[in-house]
N, C-alpha and C. Protein backbone atom coordinates (compact mmCIF):
# COMPACT_ATOMS: atom_id res chain seq x y z
N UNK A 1 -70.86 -29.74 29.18
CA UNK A 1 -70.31 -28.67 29.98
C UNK A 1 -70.99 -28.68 31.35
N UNK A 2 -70.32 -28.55 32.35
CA UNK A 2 -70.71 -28.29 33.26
C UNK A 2 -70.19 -27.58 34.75
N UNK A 3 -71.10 -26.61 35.21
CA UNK A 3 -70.95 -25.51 36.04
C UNK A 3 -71.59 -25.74 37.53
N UNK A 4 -71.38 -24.71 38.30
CA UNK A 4 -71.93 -24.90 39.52
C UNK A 4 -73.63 -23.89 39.72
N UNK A 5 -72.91 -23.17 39.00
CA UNK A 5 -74.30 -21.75 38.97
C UNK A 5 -74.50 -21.52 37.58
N UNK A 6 -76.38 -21.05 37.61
CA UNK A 6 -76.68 -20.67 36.31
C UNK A 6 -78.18 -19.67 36.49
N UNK A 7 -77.64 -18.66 35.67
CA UNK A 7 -78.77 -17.86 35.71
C UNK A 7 -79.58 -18.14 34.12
N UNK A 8 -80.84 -18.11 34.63
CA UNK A 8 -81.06 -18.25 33.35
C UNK A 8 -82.85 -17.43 33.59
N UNK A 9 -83.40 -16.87 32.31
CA UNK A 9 -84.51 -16.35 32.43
C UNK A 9 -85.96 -17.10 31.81
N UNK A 10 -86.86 -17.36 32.38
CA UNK A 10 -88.09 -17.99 32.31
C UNK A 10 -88.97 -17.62 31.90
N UNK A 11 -89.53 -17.58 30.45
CA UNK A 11 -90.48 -16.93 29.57
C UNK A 11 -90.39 -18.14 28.30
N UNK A 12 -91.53 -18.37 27.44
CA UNK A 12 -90.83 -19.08 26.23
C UNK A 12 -91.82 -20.74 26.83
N UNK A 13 -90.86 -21.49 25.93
CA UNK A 13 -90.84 -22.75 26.30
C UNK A 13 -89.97 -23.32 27.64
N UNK A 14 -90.30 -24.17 28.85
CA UNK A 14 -89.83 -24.64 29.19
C UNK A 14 -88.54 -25.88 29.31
N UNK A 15 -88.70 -26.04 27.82
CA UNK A 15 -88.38 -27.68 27.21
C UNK A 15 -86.72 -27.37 27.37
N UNK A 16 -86.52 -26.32 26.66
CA UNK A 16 -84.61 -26.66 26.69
C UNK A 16 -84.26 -26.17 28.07
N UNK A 17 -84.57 -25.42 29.15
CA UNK A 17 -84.24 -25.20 30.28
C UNK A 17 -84.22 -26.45 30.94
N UNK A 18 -85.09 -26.99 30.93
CA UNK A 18 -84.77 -28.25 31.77
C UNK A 18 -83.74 -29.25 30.94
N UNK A 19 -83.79 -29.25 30.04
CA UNK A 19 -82.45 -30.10 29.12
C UNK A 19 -81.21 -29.68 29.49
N UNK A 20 -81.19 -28.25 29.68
CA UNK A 20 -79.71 -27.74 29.57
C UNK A 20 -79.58 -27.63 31.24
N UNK A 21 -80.46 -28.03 32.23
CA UNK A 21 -80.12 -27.81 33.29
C UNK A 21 -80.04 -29.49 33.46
N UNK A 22 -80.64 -30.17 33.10
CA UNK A 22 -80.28 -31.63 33.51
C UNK A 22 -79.33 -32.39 33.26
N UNK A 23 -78.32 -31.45 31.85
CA UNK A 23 -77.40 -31.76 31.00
C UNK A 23 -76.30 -31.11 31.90
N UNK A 24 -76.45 -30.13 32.70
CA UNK A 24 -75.02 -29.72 33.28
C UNK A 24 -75.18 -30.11 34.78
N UNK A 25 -76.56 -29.95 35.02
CA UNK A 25 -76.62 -30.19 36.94
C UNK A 25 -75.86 -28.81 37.41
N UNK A 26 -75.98 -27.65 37.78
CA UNK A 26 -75.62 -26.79 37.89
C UNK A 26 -75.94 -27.12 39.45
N UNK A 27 -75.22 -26.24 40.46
CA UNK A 27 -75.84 -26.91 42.05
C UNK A 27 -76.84 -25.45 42.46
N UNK A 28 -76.43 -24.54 41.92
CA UNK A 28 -77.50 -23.60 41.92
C UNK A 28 -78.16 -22.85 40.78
N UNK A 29 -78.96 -22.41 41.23
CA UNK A 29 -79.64 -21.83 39.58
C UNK A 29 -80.38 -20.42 40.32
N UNK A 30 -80.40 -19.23 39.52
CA UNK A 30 -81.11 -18.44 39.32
C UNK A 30 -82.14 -18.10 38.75
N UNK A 31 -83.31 -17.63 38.65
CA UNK A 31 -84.46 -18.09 37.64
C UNK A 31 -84.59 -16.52 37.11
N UNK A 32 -84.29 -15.99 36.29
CA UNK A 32 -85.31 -14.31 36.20
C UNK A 32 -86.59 -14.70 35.73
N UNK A 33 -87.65 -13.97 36.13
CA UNK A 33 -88.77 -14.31 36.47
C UNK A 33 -89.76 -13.15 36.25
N UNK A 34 -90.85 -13.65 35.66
CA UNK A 34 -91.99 -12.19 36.19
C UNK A 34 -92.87 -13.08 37.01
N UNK A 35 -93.93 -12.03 36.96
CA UNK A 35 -95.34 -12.38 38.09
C UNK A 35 -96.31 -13.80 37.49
N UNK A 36 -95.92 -13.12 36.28
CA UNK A 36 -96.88 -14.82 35.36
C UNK A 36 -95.42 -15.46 34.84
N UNK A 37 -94.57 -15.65 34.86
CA UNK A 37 -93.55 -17.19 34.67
C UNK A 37 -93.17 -17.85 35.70
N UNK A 38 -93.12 -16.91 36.88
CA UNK A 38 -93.02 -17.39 38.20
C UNK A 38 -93.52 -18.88 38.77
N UNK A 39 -94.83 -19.54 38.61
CA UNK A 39 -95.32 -20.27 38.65
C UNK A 39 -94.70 -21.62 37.76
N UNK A 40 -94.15 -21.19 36.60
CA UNK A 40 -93.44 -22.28 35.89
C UNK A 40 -92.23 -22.60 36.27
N UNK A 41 -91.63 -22.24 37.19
CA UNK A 41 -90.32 -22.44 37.66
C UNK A 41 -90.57 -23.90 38.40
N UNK A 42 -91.74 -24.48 39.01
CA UNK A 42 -92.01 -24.99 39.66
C UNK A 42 -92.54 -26.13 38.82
N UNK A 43 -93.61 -25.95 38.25
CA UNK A 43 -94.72 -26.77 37.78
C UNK A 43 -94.09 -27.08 36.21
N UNK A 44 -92.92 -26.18 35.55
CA UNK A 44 -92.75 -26.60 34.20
C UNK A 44 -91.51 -26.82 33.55
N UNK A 45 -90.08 -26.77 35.16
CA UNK A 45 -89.18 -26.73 34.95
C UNK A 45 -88.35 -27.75 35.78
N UNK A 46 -88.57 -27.33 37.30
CA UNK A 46 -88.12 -28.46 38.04
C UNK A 46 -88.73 -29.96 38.34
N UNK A 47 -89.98 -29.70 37.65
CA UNK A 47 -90.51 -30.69 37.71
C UNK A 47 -90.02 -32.15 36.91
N UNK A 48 -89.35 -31.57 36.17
CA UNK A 48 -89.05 -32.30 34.78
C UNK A 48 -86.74 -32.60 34.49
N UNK A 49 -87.08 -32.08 35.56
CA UNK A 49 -85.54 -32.25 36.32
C UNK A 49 -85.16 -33.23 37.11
N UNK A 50 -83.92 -34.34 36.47
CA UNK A 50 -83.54 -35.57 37.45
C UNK A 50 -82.71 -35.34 38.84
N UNK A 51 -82.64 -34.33 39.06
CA UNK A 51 -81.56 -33.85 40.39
C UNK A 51 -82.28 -32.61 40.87
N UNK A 52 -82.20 -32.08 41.70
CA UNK A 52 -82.67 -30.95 42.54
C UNK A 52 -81.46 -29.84 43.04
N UNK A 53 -81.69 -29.07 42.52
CA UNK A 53 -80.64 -27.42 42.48
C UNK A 53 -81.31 -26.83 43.69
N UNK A 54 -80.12 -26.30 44.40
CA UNK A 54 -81.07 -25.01 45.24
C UNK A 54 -81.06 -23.70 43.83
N UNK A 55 -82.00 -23.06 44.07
CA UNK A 55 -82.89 -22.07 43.25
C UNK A 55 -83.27 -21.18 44.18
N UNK A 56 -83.15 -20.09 43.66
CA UNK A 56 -84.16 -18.97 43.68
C UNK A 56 -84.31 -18.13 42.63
N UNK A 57 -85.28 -16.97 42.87
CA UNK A 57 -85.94 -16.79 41.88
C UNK A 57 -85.57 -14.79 41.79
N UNK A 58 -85.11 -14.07 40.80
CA UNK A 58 -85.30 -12.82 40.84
C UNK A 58 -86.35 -12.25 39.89
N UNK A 59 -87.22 -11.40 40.18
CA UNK A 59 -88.37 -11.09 39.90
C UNK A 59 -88.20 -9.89 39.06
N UNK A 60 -88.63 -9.72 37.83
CA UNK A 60 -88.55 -8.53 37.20
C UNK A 60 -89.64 -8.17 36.79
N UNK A 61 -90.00 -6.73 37.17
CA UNK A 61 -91.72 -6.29 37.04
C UNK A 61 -92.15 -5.85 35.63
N UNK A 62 -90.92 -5.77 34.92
CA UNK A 62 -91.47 -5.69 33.43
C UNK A 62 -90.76 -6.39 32.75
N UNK A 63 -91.35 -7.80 32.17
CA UNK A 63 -90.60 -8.92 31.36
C UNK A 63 -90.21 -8.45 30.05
N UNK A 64 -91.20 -7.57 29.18
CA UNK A 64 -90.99 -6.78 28.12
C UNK A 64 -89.82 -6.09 27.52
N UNK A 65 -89.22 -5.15 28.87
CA UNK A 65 -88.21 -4.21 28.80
C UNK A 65 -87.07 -4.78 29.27
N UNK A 66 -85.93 -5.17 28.27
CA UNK A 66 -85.00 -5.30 28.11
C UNK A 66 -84.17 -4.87 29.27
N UNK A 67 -84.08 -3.71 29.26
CA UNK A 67 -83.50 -2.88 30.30
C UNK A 67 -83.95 -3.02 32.02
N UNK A 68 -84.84 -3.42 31.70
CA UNK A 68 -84.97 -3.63 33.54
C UNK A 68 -84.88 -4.66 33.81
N UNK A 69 -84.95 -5.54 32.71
CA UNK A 69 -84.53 -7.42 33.26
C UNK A 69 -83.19 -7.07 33.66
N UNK A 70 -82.05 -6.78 32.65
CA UNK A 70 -80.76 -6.26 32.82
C UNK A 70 -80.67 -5.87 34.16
N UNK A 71 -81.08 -4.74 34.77
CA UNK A 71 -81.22 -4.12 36.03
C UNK A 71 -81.60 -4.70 36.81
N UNK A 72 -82.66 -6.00 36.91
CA UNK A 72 -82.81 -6.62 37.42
C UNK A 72 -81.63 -7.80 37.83
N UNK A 73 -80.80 -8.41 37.02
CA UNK A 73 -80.36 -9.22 37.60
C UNK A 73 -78.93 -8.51 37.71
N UNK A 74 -78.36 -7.57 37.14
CA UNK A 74 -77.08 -6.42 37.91
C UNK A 74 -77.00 -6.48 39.07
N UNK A 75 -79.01 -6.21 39.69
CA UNK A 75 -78.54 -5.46 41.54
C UNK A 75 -79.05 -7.26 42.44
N UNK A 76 -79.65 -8.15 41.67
CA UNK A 76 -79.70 -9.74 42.47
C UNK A 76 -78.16 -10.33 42.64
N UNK A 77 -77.30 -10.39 41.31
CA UNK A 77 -76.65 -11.62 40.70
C UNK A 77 -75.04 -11.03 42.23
N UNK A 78 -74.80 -10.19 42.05
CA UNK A 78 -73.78 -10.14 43.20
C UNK A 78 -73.98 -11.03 44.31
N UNK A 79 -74.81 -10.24 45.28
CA UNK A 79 -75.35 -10.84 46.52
C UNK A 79 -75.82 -12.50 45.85
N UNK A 80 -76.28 -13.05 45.09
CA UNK A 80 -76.60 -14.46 44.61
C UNK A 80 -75.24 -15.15 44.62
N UNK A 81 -74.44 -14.79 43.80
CA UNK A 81 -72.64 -15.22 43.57
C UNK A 81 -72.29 -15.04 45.30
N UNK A 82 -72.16 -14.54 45.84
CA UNK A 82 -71.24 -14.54 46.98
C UNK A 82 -72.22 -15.35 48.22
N UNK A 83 -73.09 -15.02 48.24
CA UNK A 83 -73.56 -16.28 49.55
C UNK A 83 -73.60 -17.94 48.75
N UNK A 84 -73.04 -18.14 47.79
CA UNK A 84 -73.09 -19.43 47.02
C UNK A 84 -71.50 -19.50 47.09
N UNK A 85 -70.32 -18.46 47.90
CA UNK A 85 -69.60 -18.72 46.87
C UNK A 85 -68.63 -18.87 45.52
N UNK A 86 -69.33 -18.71 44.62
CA UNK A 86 -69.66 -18.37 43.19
C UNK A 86 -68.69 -17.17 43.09
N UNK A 87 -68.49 -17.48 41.75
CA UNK A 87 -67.36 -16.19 40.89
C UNK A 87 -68.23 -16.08 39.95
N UNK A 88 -68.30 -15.11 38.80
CA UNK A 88 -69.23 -14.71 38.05
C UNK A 88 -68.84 -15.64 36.79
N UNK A 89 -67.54 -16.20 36.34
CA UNK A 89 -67.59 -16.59 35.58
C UNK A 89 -67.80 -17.83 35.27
C-alpha cells in the first residue's frame, strides 16, 4: 500500500515504523511525539529509512493521556494536510 502522508505516533519500538514507512514511502510524514521520543525520530527512525520524507514533528506534553495526544493531533493534522496539499483520507 501506498500513500503520500502518514501520521503516525513515536513511543514503543522503532522497528515497524521504519518498515511500514520504507514499505509505503509516504512523501510526508507526521511524527506525534513527546519531549523524550522526540529524539528518536531522528536517531531511531529515519535513520534506518532508504528514502527521505519531509517530516515534522507534533509534540504532545502528555504521552500518557490518551486524550491530549487526540487533541494534539485534531488542532496540528488540518494545517499539516493543507500546506502538503493532502486530503485526510
Amino acid at each position: 500500500m501506498t500513500f503520500r502522508g502518514a501520521v503516525i505516533s513515536v513511543g514503543g519500538s522503532p522497528q515497524p515504523i521504519a518498515v511500514s514507512l520504507n514499505e509505503a514511502k509516504p512523501a510526508y510524514v507526521l511524527f506525534l511525539v513527546s519531549e523524550d521520543s522526540r529524539p528518536e525520530v531522528e536517531t531511531r527512525i529515519l535513520s534506518k529509512l532508504n528514502y527521505t520524507p519531509q517530516y515534522n514533528c507534533a509534540m504532545t506534553p502528555n504521552p500518557g493521556d490518551v486524550a491530549i495526544c487526540y487533541e494534539t493531533v485534531r488542532q496540528k493534522l488540518p494545517g499539516w494536510l493543507a500546506e502538503r496539499g493532502l486530503q485526510p483520507e
